[in-house]
N, C-alpha and C. Protein backbone atom coordinates (compact mmCIF):
# COMPACT_ATOMS: atom_id res chain seq x y z
N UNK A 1 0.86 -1.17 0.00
CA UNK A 1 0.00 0.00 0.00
C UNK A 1 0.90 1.23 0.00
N UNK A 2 0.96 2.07 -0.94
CA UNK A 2 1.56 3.86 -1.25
C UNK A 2 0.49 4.49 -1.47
N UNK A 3 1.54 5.52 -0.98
CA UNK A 3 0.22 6.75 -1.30
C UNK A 3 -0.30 6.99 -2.44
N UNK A 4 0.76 7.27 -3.81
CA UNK A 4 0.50 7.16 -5.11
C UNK A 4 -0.94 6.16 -5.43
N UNK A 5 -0.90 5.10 -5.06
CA UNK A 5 -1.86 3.89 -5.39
C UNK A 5 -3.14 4.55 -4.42
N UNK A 6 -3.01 5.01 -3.61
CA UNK A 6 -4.38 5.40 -2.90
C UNK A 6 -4.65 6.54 -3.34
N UNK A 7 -3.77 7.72 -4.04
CA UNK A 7 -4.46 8.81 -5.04
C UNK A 7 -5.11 8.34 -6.33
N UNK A 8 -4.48 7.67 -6.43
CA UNK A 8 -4.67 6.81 -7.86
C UNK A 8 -6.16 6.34 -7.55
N UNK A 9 -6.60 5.39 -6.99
CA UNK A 9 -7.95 5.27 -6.44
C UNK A 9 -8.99 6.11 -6.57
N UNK A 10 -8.60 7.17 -5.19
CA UNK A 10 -9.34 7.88 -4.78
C UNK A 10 -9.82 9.09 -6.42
N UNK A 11 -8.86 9.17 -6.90
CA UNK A 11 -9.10 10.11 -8.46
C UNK A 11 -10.20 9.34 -8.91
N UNK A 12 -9.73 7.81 -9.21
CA UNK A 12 -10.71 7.38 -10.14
C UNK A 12 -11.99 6.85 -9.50
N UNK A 13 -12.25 7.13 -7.97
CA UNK A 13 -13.64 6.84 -7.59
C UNK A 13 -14.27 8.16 -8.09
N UNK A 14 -13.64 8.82 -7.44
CA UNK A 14 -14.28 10.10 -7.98
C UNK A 14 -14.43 10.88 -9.29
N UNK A 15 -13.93 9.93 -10.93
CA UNK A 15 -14.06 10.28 -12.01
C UNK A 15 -14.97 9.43 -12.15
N UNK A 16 -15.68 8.49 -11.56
CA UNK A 16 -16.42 7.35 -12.25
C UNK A 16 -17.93 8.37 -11.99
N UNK A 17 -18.94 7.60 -12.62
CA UNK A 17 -20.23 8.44 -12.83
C UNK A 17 -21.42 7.47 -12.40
N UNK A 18 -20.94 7.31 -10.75
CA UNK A 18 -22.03 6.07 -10.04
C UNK A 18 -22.13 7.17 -8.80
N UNK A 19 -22.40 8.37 -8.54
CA UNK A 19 -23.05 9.42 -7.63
C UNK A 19 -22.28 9.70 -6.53
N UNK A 20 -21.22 9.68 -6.36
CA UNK A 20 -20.52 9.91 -5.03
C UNK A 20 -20.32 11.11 -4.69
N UNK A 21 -20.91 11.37 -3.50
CA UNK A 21 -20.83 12.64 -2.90
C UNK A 21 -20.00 13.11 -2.06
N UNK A 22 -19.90 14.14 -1.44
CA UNK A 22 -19.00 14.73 -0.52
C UNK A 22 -19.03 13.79 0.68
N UNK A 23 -20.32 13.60 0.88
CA UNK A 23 -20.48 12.92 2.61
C UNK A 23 -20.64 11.22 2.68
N UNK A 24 -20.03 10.99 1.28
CA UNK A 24 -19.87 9.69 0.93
C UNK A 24 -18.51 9.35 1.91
N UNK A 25 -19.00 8.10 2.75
CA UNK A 25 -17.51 7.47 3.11
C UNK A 25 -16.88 6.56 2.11
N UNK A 26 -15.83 6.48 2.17
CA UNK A 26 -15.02 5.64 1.36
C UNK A 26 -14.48 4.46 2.25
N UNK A 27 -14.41 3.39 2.08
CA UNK A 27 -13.81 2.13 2.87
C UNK A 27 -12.50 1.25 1.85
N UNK A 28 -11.63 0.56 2.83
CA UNK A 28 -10.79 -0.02 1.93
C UNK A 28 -10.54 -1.47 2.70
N UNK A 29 -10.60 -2.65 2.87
CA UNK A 29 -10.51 -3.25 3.36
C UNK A 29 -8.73 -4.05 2.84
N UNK A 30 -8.24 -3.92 4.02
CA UNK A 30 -6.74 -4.40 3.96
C UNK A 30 -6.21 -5.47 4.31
N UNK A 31 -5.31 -6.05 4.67
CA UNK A 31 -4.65 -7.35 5.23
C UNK A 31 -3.32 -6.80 6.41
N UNK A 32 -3.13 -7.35 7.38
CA UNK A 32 -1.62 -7.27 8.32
C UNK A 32 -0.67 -6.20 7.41
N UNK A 33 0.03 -6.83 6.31
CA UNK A 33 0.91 -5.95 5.51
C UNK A 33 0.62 -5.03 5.14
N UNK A 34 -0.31 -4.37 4.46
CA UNK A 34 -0.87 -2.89 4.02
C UNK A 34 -1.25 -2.54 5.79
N UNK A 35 -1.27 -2.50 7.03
CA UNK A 35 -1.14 -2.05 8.09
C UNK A 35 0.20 -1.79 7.95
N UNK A 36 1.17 -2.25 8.18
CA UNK A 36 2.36 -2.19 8.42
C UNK A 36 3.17 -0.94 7.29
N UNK A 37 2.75 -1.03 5.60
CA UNK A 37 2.88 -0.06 5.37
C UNK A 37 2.03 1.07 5.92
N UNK A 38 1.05 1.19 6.02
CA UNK A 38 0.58 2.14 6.13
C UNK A 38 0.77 3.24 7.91
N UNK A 39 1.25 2.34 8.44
CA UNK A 39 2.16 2.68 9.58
C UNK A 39 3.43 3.49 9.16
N UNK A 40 4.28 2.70 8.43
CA UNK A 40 5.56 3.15 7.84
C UNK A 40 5.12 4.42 7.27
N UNK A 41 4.19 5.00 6.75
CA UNK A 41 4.00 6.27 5.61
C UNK A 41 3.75 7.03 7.01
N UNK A 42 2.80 6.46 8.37
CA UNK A 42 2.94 7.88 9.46
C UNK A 42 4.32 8.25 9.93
N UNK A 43 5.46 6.81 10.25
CA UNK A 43 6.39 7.21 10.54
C UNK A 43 7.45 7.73 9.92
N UNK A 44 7.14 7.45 8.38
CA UNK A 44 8.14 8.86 7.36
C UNK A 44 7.59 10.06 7.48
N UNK A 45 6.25 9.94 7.26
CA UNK A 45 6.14 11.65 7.33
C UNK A 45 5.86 12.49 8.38
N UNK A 46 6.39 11.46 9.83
CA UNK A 46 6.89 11.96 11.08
C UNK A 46 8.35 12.31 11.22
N UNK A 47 9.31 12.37 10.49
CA UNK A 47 10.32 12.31 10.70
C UNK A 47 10.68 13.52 11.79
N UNK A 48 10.20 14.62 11.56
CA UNK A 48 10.46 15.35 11.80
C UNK A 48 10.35 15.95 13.44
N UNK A 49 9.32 14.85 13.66
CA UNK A 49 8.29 14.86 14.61
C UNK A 49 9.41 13.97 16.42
N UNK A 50 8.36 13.92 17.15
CA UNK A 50 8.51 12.96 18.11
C UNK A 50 7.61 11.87 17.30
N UNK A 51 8.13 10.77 17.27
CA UNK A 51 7.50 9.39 17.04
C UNK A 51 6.29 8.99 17.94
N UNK A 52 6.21 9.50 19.16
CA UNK A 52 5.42 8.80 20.04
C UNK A 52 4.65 9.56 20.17
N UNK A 53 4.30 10.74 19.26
CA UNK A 53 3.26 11.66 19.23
C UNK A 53 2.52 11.48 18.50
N UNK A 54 3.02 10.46 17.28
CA UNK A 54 2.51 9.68 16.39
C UNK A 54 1.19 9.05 16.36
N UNK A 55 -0.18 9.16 16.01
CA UNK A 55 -1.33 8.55 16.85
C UNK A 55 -1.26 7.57 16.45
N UNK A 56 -1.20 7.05 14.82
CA UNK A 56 -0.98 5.64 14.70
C UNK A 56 0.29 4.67 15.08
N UNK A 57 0.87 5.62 15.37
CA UNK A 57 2.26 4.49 15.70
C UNK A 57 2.00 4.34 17.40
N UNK A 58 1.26 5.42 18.15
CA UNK A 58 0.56 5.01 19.43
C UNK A 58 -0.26 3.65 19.54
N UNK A 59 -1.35 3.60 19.02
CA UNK A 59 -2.30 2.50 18.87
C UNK A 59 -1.85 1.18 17.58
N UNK A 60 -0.95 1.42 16.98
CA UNK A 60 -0.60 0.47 15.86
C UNK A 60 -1.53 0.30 15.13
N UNK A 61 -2.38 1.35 14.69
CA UNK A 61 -3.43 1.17 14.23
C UNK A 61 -3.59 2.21 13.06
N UNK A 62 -3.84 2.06 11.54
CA UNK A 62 -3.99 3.12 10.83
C UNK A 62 -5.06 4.27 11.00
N UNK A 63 -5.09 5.47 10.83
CA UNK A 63 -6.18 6.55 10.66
C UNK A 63 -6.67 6.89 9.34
N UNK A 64 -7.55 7.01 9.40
CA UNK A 64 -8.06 7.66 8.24
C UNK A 64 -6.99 8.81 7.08
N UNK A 65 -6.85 7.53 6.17
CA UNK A 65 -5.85 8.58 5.03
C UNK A 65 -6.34 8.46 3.49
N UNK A 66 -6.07 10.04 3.17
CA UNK A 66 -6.79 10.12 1.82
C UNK A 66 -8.14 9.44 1.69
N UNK A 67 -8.77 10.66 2.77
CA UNK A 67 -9.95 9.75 3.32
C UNK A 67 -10.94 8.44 3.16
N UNK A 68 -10.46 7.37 3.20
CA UNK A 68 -10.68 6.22 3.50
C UNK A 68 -9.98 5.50 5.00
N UNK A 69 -11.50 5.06 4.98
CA UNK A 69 -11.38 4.25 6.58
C UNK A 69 -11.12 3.09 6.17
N UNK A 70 -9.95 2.13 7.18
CA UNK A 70 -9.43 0.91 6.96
C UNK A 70 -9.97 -0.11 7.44
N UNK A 71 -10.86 -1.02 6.97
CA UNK A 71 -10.96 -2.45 7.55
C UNK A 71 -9.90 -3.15 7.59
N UNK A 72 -9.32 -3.49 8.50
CA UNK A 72 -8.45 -4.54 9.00
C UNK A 72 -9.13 -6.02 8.73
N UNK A 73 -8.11 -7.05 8.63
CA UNK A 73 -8.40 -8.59 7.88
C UNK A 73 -7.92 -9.14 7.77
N UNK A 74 -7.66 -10.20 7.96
CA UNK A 74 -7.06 -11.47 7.18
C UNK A 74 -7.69 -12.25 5.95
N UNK A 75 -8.03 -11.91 5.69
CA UNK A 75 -9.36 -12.63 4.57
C UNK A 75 -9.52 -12.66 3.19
N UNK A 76 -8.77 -11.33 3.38
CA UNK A 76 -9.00 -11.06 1.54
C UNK A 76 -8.15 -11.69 0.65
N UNK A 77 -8.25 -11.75 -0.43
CA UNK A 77 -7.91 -12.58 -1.33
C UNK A 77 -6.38 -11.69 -2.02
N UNK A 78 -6.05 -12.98 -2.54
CA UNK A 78 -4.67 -12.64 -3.50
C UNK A 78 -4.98 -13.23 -4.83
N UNK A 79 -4.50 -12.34 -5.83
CA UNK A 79 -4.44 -12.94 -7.31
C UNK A 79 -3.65 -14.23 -7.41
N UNK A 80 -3.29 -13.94 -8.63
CA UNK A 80 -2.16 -15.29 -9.68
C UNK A 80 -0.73 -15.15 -9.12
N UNK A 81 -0.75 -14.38 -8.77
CA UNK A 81 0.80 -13.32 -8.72
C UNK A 81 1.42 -13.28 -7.03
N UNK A 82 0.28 -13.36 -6.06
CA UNK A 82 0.48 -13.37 -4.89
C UNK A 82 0.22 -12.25 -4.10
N UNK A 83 -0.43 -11.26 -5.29
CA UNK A 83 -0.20 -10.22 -5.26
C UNK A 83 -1.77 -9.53 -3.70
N UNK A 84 -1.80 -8.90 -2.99
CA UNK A 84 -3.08 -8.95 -2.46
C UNK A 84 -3.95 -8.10 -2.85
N UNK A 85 -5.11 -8.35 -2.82
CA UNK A 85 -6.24 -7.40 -3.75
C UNK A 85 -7.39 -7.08 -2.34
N UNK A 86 -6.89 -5.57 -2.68
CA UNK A 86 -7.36 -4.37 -1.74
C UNK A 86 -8.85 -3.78 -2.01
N UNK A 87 -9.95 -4.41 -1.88
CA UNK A 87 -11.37 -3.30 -1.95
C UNK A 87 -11.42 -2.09 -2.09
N UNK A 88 -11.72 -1.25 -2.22
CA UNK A 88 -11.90 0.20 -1.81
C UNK A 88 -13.84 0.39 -2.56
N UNK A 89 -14.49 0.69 -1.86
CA UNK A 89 -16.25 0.96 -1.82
C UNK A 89 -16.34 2.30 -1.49
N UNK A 90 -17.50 3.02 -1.76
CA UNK A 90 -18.27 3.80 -0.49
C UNK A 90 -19.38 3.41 0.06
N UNK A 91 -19.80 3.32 0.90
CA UNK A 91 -20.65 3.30 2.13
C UNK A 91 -22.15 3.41 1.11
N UNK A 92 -22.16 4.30 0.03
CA UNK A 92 -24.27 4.82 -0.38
C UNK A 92 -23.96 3.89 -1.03
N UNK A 93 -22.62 2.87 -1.96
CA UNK A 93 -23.03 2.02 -2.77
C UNK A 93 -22.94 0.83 -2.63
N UNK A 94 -22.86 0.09 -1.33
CA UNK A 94 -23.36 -0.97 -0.95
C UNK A 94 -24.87 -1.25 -0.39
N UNK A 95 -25.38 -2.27 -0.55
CA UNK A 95 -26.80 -1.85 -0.79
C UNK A 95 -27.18 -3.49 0.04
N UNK A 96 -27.44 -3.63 1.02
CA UNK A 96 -27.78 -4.68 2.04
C UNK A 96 -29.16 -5.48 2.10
N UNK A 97 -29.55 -6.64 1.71
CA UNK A 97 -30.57 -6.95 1.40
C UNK A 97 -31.02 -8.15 2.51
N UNK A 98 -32.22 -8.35 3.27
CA UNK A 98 -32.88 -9.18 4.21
C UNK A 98 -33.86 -9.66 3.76
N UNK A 99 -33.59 -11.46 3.25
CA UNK A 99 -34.54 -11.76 2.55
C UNK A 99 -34.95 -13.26 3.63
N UNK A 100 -34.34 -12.73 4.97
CA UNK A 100 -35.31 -13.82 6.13
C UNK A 100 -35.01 -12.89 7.17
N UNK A 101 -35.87 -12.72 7.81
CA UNK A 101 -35.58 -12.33 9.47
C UNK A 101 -34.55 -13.24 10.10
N UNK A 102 -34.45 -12.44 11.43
CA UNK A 102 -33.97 -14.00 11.94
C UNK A 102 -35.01 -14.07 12.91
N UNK A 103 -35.22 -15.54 13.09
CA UNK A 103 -36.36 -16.71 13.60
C UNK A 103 -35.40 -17.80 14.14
N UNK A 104 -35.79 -17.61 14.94
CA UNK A 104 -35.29 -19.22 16.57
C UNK A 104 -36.20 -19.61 16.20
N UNK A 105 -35.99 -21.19 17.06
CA UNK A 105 -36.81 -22.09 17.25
C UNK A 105 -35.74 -23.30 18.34
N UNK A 106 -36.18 -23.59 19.58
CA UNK A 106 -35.67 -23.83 20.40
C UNK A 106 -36.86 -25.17 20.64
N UNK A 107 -35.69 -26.39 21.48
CA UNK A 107 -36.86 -27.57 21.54
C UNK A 107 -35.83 -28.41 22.59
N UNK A 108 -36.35 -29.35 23.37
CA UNK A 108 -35.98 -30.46 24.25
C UNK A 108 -35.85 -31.69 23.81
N UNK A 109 -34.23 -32.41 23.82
CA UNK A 109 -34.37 -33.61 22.95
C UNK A 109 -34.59 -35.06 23.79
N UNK A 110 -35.75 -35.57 24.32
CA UNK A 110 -36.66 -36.25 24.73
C UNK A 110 -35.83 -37.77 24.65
N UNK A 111 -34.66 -37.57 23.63
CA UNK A 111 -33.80 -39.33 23.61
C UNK A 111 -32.65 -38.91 24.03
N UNK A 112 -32.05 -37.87 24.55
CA UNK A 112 -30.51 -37.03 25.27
C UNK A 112 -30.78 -36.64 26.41
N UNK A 113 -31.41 -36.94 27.53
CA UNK A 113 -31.91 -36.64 28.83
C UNK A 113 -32.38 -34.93 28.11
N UNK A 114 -33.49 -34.81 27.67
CA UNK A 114 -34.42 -33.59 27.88
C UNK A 114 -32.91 -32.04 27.49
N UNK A 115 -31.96 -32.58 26.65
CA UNK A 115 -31.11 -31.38 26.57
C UNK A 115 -31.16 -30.31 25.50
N UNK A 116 -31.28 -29.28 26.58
CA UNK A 116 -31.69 -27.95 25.17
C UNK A 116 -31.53 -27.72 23.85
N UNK A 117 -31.72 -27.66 22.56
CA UNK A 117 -31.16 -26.87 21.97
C UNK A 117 -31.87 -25.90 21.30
N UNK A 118 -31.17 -25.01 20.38
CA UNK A 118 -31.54 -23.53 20.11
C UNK A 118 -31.21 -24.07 18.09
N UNK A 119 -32.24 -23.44 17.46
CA UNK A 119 -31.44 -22.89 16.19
C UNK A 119 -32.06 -21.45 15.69
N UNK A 120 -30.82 -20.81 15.66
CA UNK A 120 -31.17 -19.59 15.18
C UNK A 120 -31.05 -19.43 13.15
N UNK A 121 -31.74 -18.93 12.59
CA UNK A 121 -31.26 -18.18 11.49
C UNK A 121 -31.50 -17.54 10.64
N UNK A 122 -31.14 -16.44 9.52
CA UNK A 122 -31.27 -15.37 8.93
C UNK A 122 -30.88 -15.61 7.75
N UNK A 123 -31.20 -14.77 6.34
CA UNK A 123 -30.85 -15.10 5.28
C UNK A 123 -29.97 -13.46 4.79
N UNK A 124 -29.52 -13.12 5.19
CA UNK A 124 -28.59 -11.86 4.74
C UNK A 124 -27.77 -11.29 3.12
N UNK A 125 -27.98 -10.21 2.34
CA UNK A 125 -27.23 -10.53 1.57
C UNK A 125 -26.66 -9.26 1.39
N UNK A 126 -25.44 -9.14 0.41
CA UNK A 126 -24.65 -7.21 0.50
C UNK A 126 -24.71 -7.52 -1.10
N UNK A 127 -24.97 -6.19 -1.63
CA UNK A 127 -24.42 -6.60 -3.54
C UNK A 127 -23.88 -4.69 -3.43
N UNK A 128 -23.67 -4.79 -4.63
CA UNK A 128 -22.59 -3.31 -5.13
C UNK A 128 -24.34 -2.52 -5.89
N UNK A 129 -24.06 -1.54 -5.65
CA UNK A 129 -25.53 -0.72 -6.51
C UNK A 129 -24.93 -0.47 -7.87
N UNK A 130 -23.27 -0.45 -8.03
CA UNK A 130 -23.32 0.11 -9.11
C UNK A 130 -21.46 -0.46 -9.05
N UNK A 131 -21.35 -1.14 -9.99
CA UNK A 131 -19.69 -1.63 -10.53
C UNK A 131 -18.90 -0.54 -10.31
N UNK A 132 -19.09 0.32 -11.31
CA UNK A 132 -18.27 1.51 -10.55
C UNK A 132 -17.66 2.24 -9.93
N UNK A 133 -18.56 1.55 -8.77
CA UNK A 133 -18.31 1.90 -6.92
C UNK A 133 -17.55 1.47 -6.70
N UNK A 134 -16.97 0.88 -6.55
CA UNK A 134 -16.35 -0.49 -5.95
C UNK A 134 -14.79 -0.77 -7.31
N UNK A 135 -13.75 -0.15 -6.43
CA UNK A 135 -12.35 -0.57 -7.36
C UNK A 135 -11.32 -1.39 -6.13
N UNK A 136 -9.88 -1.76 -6.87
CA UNK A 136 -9.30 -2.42 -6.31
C UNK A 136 -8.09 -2.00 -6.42
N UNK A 137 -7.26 -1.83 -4.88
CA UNK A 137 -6.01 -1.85 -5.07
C UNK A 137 -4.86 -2.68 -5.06
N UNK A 138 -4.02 -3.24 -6.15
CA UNK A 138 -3.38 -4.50 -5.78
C UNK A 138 -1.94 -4.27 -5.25
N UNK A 139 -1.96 -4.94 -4.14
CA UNK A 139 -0.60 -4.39 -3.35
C UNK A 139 0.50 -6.06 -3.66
N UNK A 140 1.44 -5.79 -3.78
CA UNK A 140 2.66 -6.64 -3.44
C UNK A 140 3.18 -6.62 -2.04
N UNK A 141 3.31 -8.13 -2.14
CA UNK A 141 3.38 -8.58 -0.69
C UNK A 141 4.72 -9.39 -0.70
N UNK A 142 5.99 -9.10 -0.17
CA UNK A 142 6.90 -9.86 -0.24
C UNK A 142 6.93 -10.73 0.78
């Protein structure tokens, strides 16, 4: 993760023509290593600084840069290459769909000495409103 690659982004969310507004959040969901750079970019362009004044190098935790907020992860996927492939969304163009409540149903099993059980469940789904929305940054991971 560089900064270049997150201007690079952020330009082309905002050249695309799927409605993004000012008070649109932007999200990027990352892996361990894009933390670690993205640590490294507070502590270069702290140089100058006390380090421990540093808020992310306080909490080890990234802040909001080139405004996008960071999901932290292990999860996300890597290409052909090894390479890891970075999300970046906004917030109006994910679009969340509930096509079950959630519904229990709890019962006593009458051949296990009378022992509880519970099942809960929900049918949940997320889709993109618009391709557009939704680009990717691919970071190298050595």
């Amino acid at each position: 993760m560089t900064l270049p690659k997150c201007f690079e982004t952020k330009e082309r969310l905002n050249g695309d023509d799927f409605g993004l507004e000012d008070d649109d959040e932007l999200f990027c969901y990352i892996g361990p290593k894009q933390v670690t750079d993205l640590l490294n970019i507070a502590a270069a362009t702290g140089v100058n600084l006390n380090a421990f004044d540093i808020e992310q190098l306080k909490t080890g935790k990234p802040t909001t840069l080139v405004g996008f907020t960071w999901i932290v992860g292990n999860r996300s996927v890597k290409d052909d290459n090894g390479d890891r492939l970075c999300p970046v969304w906004s917030k109006n163009n994910i679009l969340g769909g509930l096509w079950q409540d959630v519904e229990g149903l709890m019962w006593t099993d009458t051949s296990a000495n009378n022992t509880p059980y519970a099942q809960v469940e929900a049918y949940l789904d997320v889709v993109r409103a618009e391709d557009d929305g939704v680009h990717v940054i691919t970071c190298v991971e050595n």
